[in-house]
N, C-alpha and C. Protein backbone atom coordinates (compact mmCIF):
# COMPACT_ATOMS: atom_id res chain seq x y z
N UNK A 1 20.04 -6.43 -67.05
CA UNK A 1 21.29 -6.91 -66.57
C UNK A 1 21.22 -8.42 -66.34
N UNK A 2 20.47 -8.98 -65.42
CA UNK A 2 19.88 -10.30 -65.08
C UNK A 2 18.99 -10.77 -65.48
N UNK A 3 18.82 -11.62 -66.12
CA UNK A 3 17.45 -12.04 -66.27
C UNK A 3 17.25 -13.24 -65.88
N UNK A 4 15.93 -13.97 -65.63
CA UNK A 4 15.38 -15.02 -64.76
C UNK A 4 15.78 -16.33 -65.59
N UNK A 5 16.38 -17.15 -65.43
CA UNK A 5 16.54 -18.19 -66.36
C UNK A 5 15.05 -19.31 -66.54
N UNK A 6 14.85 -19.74 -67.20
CA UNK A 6 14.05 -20.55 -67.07
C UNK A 6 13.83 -22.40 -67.84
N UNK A 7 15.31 -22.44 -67.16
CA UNK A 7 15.74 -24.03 -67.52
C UNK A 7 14.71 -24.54 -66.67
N UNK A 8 14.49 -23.97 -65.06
CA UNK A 8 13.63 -25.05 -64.51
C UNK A 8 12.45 -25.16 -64.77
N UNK A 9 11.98 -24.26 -65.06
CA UNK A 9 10.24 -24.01 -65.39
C UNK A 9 9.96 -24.94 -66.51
N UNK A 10 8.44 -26.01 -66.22
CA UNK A 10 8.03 -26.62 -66.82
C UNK A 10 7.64 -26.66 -68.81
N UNK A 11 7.57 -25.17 -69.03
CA UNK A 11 6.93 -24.96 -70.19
C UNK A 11 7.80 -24.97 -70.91
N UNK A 12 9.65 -24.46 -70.27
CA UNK A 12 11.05 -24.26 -71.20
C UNK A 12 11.18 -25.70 -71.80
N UNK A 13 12.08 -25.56 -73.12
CA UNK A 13 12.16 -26.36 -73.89
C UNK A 13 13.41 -27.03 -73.67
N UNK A 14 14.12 -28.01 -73.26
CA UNK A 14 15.50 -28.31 -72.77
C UNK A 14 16.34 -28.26 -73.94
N UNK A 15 15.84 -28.02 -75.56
CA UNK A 15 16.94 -27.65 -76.33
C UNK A 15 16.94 -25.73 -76.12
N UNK A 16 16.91 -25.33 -75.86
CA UNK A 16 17.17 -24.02 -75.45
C UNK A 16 18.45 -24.23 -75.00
N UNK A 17 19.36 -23.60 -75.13
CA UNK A 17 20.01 -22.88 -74.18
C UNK A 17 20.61 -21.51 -73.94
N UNK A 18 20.29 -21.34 -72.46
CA UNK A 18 21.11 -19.62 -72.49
C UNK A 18 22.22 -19.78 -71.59
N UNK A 19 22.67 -18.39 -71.28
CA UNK A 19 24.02 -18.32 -70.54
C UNK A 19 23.02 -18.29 -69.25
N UNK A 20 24.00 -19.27 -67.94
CA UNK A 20 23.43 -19.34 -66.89
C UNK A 20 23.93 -18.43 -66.32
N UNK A 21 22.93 -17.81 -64.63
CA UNK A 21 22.72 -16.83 -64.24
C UNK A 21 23.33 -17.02 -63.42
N UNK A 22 23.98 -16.65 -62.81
CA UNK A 22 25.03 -16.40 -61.33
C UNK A 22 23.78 -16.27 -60.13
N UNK A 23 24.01 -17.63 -59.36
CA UNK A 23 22.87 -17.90 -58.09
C UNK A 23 23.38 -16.77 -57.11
N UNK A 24 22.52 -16.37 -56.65
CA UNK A 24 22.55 -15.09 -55.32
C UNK A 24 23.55 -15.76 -54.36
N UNK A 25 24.01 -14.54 -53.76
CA UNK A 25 24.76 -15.68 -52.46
C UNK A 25 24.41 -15.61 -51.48
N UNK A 26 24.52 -16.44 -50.70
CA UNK A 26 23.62 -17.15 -49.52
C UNK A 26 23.93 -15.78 -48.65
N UNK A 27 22.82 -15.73 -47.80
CA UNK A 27 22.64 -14.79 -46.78
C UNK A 27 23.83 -15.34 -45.52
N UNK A 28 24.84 -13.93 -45.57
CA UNK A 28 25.53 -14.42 -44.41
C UNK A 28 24.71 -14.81 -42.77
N UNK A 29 25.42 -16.00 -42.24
CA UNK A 29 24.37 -16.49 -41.14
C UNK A 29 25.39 -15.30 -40.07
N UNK A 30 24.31 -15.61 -38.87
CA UNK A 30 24.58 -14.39 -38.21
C UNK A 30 25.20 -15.09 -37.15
N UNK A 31 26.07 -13.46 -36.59
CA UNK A 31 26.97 -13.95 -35.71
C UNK A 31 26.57 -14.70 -34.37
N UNK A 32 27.73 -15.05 -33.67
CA UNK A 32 27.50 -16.10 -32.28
C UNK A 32 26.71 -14.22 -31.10
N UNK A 33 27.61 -13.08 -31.82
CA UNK A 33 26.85 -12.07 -30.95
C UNK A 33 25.35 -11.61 -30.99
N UNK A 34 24.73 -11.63 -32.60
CA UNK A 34 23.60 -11.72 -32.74
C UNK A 34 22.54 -12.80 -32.40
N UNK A 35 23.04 -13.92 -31.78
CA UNK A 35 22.09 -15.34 -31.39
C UNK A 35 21.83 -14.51 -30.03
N UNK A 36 22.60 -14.26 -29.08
CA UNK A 36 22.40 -14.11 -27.65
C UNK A 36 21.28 -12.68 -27.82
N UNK A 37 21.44 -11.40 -28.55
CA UNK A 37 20.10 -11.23 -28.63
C UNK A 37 19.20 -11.39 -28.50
N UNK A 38 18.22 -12.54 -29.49
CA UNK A 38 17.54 -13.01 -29.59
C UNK A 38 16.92 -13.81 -28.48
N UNK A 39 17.96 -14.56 -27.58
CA UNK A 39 17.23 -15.65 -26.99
C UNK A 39 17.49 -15.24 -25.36
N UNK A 40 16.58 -15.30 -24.65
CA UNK A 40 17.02 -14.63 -23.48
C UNK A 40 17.54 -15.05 -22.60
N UNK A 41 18.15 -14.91 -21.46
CA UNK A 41 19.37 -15.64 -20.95
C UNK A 41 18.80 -16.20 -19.57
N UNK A 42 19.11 -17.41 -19.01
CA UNK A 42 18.21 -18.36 -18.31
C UNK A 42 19.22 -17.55 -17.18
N UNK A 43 18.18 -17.54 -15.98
CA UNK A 43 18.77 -16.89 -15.02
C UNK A 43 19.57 -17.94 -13.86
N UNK A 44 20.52 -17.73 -13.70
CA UNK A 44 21.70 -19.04 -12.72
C UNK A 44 20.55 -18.91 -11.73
N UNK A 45 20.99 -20.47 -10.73
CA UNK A 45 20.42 -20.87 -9.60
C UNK A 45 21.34 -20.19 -8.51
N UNK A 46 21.09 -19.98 -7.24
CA UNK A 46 21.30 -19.52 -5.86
C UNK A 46 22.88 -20.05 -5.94
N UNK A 47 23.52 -19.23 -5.15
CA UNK A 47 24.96 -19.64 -4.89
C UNK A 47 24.46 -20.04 -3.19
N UNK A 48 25.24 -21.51 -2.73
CA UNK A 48 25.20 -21.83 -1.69
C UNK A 48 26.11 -22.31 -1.09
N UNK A 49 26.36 -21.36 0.14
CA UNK A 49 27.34 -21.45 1.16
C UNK A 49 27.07 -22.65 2.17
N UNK A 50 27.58 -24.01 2.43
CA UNK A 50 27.41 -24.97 3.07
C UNK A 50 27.41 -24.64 4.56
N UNK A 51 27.15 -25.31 5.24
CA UNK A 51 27.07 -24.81 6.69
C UNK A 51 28.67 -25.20 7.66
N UNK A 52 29.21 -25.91 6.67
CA UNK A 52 30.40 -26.17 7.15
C UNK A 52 31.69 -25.25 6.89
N UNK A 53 30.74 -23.96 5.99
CA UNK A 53 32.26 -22.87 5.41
C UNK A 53 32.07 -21.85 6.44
N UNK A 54 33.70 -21.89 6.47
CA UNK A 54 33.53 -19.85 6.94
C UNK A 54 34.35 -19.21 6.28
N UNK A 55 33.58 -18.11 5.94
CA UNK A 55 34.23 -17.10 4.85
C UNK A 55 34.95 -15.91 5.66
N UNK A 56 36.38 -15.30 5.59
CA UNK A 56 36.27 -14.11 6.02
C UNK A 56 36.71 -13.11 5.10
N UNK A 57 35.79 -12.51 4.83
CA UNK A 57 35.95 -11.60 3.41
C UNK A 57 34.68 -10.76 2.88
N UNK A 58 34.18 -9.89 2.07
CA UNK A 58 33.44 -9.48 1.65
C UNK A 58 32.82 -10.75 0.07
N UNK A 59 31.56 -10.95 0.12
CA UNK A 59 30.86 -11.46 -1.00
C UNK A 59 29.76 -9.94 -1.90
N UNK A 60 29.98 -10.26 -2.88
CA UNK A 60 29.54 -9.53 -3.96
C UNK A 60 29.00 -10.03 -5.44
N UNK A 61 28.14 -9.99 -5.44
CA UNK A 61 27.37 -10.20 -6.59
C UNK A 61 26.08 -9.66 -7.20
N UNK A 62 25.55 -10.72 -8.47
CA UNK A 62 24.39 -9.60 -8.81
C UNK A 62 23.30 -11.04 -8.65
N UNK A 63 23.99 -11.85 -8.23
CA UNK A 63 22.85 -13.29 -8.39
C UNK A 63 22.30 -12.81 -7.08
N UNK A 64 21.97 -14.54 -7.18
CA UNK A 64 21.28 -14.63 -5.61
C UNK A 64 22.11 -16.00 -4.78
N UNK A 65 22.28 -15.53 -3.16
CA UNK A 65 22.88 -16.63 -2.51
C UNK A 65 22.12 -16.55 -1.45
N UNK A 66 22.22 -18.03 -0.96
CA UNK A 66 21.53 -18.53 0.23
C UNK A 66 22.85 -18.60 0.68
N UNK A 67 23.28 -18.74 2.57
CA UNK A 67 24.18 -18.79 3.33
C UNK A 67 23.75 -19.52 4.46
N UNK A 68 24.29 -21.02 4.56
CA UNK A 68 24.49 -21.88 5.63
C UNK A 68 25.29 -21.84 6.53
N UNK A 69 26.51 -21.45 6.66
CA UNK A 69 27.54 -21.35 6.47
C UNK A 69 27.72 -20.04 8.16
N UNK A 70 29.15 -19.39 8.06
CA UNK A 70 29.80 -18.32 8.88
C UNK A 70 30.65 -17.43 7.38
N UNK A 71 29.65 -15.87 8.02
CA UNK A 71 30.95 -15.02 7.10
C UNK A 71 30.83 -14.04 7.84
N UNK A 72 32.26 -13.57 7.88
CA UNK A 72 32.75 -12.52 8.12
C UNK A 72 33.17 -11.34 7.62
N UNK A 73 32.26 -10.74 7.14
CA UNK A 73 32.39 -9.53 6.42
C UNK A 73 30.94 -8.99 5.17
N UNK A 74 31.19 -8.47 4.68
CA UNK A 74 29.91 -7.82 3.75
C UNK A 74 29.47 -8.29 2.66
N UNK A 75 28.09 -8.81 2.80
CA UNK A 75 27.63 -9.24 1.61
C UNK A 75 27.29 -8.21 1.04
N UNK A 76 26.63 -8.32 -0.60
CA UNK A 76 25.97 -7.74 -1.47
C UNK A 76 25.16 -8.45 -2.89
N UNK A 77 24.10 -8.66 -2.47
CA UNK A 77 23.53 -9.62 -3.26
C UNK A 77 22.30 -9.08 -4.31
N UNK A 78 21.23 -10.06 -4.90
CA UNK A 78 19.84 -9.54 -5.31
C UNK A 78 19.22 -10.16 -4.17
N UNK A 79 19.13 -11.60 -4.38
CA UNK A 79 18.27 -12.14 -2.74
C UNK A 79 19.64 -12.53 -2.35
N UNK A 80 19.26 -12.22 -1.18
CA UNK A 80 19.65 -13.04 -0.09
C UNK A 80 19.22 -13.57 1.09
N UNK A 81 19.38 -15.13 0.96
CA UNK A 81 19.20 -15.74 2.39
C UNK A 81 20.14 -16.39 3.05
N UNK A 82 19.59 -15.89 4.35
CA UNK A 82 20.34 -16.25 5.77
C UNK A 82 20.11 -17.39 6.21
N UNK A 83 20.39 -18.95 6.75
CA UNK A 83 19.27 -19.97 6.96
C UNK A 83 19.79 -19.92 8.22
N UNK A 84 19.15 -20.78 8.56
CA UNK A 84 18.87 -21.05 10.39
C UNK A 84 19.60 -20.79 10.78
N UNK A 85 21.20 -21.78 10.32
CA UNK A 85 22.18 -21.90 11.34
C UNK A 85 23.32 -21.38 10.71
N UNK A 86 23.19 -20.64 10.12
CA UNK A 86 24.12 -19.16 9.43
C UNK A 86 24.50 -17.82 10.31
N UNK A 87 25.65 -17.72 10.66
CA UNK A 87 26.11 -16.48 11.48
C UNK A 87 26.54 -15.48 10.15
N UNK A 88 26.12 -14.13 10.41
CA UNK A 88 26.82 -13.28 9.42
C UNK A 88 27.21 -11.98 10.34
N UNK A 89 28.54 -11.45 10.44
CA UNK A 89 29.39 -10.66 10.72
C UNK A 89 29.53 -9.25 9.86
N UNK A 90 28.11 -8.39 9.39
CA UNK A 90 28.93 -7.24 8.37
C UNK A 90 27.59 -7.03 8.13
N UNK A 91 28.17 -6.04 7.18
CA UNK A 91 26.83 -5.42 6.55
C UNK A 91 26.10 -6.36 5.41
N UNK A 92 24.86 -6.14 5.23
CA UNK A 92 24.13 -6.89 4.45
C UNK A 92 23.36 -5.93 3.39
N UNK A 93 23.66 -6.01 2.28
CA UNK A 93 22.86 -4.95 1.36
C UNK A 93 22.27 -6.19 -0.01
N UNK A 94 20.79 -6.23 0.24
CA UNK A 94 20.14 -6.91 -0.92
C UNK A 94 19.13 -6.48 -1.44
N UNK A 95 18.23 -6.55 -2.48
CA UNK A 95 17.54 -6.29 -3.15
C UNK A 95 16.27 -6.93 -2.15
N UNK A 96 16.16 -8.44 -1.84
CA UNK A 96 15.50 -8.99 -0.78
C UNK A 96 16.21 -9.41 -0.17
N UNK A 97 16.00 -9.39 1.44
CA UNK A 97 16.88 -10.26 2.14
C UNK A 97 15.54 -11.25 3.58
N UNK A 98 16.10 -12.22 3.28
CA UNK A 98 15.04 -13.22 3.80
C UNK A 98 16.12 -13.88 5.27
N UNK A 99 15.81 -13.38 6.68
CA UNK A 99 16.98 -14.00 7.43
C UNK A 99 15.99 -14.88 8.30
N UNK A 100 16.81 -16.28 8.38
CA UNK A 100 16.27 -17.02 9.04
C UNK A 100 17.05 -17.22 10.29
N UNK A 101 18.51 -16.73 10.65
CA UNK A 101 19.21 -17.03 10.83
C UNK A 101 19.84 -16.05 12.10
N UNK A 102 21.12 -15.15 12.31
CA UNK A 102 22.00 -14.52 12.72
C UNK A 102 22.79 -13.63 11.89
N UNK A 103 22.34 -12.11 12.24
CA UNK A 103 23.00 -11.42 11.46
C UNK A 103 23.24 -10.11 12.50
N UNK A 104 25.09 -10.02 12.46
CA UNK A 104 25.72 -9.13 14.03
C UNK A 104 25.91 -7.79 12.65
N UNK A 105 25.00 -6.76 12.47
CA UNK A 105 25.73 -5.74 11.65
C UNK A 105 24.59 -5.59 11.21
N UNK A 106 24.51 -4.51 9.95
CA UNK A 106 23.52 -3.23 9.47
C UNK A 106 22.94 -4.44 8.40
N UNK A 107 21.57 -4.41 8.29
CA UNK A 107 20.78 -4.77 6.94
C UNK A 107 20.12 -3.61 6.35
N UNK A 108 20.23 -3.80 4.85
CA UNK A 108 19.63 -2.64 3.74
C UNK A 108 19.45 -3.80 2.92
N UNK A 109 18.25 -3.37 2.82
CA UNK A 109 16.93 -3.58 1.60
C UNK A 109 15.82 -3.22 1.19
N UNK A 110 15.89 -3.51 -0.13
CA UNK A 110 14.38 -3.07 -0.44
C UNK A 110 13.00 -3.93 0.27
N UNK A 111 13.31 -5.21 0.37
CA UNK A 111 12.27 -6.12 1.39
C UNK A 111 13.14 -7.18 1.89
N UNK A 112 12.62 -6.55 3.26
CA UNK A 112 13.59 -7.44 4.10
C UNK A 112 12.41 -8.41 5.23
N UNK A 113 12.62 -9.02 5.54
CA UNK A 113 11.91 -10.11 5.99
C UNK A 113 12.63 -11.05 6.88
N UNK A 114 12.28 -11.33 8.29
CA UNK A 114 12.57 -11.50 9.60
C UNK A 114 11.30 -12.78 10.15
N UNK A 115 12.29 -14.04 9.57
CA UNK A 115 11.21 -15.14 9.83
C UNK A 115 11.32 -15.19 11.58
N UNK A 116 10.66 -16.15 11.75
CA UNK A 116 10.35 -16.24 13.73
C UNK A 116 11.90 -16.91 14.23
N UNK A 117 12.85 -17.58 13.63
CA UNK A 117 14.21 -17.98 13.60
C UNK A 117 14.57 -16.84 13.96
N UNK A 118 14.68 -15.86 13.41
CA UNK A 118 15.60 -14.94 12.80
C UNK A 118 16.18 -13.82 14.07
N UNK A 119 17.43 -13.90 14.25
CA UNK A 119 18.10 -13.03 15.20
C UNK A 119 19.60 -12.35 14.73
N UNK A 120 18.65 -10.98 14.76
CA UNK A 120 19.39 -9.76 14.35
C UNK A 120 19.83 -8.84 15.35
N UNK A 121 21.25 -8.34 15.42
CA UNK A 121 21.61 -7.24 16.61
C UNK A 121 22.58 -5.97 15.45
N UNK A 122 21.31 -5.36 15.22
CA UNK A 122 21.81 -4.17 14.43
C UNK A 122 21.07 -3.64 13.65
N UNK A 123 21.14 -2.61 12.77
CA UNK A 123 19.90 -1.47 12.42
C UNK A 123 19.76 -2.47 11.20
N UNK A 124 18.24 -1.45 10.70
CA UNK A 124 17.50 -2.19 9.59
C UNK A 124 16.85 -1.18 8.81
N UNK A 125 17.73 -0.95 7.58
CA UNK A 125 17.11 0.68 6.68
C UNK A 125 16.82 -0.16 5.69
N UNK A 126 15.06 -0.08 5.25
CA UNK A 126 14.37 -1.22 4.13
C UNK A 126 13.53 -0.38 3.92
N UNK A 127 12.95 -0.50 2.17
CA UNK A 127 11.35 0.01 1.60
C UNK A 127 10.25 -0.64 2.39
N UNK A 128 10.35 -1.96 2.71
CA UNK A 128 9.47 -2.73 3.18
C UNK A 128 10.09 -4.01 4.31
N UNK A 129 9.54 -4.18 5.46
CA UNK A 129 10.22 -4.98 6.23
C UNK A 129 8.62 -5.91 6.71
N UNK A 130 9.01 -7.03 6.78
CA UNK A 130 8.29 -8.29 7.41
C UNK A 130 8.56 -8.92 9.06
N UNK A 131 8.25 -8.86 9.69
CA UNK A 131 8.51 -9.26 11.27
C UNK A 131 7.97 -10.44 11.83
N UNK A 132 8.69 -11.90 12.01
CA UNK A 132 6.95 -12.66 12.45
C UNK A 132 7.27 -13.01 13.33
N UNK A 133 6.26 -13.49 14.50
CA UNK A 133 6.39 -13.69 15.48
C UNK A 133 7.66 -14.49 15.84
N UNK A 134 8.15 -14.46 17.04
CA UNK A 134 9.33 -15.00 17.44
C UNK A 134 10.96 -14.27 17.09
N UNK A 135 11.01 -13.81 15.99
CA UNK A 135 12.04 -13.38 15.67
C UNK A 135 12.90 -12.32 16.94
N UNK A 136 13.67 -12.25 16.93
CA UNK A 136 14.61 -11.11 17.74
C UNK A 136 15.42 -9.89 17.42
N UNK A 137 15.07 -9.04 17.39
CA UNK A 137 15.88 -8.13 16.68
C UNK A 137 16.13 -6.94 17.70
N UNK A 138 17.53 -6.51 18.22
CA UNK A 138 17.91 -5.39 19.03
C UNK A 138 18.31 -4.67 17.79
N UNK A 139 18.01 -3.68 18.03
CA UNK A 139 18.71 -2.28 16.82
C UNK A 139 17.78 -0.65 16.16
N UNK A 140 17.37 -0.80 15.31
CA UNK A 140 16.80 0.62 14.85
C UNK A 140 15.94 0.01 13.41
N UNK A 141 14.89 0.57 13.37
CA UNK A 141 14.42 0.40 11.52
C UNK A 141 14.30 1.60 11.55
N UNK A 142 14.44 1.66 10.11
CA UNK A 142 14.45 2.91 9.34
C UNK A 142 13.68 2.79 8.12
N UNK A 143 12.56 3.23 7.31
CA UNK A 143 12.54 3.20 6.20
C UNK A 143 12.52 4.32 5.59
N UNK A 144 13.30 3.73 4.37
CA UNK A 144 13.77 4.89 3.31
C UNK A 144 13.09 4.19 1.41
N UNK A 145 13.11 5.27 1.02
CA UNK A 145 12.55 4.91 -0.55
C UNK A 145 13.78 4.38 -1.17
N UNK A 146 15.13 4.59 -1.03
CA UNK A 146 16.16 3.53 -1.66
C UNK A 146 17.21 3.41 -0.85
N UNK A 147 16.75 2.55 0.16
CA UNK A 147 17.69 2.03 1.50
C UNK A 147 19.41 1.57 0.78
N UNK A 148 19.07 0.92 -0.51
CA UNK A 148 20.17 0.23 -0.88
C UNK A 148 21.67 1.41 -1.38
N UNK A 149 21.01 2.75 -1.30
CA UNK A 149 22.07 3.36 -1.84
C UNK A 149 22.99 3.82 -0.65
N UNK A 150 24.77 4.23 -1.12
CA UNK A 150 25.52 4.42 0.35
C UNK A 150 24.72 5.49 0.67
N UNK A 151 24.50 6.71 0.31
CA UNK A 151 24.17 8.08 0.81
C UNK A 151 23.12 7.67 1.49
N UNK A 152 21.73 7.02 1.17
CA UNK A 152 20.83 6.56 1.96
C UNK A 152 21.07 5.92 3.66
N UNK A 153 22.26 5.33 3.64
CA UNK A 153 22.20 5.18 5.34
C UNK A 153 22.04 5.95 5.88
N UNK A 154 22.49 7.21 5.52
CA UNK A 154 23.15 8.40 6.88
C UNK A 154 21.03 9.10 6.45
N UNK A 155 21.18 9.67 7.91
CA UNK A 155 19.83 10.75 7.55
C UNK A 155 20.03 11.61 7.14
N UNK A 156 19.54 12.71 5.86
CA UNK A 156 20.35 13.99 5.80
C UNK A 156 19.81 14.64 7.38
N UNK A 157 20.74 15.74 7.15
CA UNK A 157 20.36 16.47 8.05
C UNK A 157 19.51 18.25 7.73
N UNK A 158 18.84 17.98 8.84
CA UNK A 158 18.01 19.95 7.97
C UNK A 158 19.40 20.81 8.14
N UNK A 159 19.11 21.86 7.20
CA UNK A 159 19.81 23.01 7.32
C UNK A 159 19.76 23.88 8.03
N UNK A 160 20.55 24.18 9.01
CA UNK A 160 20.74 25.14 9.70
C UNK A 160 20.19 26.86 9.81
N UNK A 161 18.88 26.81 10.53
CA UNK A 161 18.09 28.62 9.92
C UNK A 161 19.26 29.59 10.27
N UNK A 162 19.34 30.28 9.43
CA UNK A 162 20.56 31.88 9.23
C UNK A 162 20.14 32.79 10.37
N UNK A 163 20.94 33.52 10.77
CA UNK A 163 20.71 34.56 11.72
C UNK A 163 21.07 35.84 10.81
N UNK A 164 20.12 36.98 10.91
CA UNK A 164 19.99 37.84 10.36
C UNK A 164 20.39 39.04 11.15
């Protein structure tokens, strides 16, 4: 059907001629969806709450935020930090949560960590918790193997033995 032409090759004779060969067509380049595949995706820097905001609302995400700042209402983060002079009002559910700070309401995490700053008035259901000296904490720990899920707050409860 095709055959190889061989105008370019050194040994062909340039009075030759044959019928030229129809060049292949270029390999379609690949899409803008197939690049992101390939290359892996640089992970965003910390979202940061200034110490001069107050939020009243629930925050939600899958990054990570540090909080200078006053909020009122429920975070949900991967890390999260609390800094010094950060009040937080709500529940706190992170993957890590690092408080340096004030937190009035429930923390859940998988590692939670309670620098010597750090003053907490409310329970604490974590895989792993850190305590260092100085810190303050009124409330309850709990650990559970996946603190972060809702059903995980509550304790189950045993079942009730039958009367026969």
């Amino acid at each position: 059907m095709f055959s190889k032409s061989k105008i370019n090759e050194p040994s062909a004779k340039p009075t030759e001629a044959k019928a030229p060969v129809p060049a292949p067509a270029p390999a379609p380049t690949p899409a803008p969806a197939d690049l992101k595949v390939s290359a892996p995706k640089a992970k965003p820097p910390a979202s940061i709450l200034s110490s001069d905001l107050h939020i009243k609302g629930n925050l939600k995400t899958t990054g990570d935020i540090q909080i200078e700042g006053e909020v009122d209402g429920d975070i949900r983060a991967h890390l999260l930090t609390i800094g010094e002079s950060a009040t937080v009002r709500g529940e706190v559910v992170a993957d890590d949560v690092v408080i340096n700070g004030r937190i009035i309401g429930r923390v859940r995490g998988l590692k939670v960590r309670l620098t010597s700053t750090a003053r907490v008035e409310g329970d604490i259901i974590h895989k792993t918790i850190a305590i260092e000296s100085g810190a303050h904490f009124e409330g309850s720990v709990q650990r559970q193997d996946d603190p972060l899920s809702a059903s995980g707050a509550a304790k189950p409860k045993m079942p009730a033995a039958k009367e026969e």
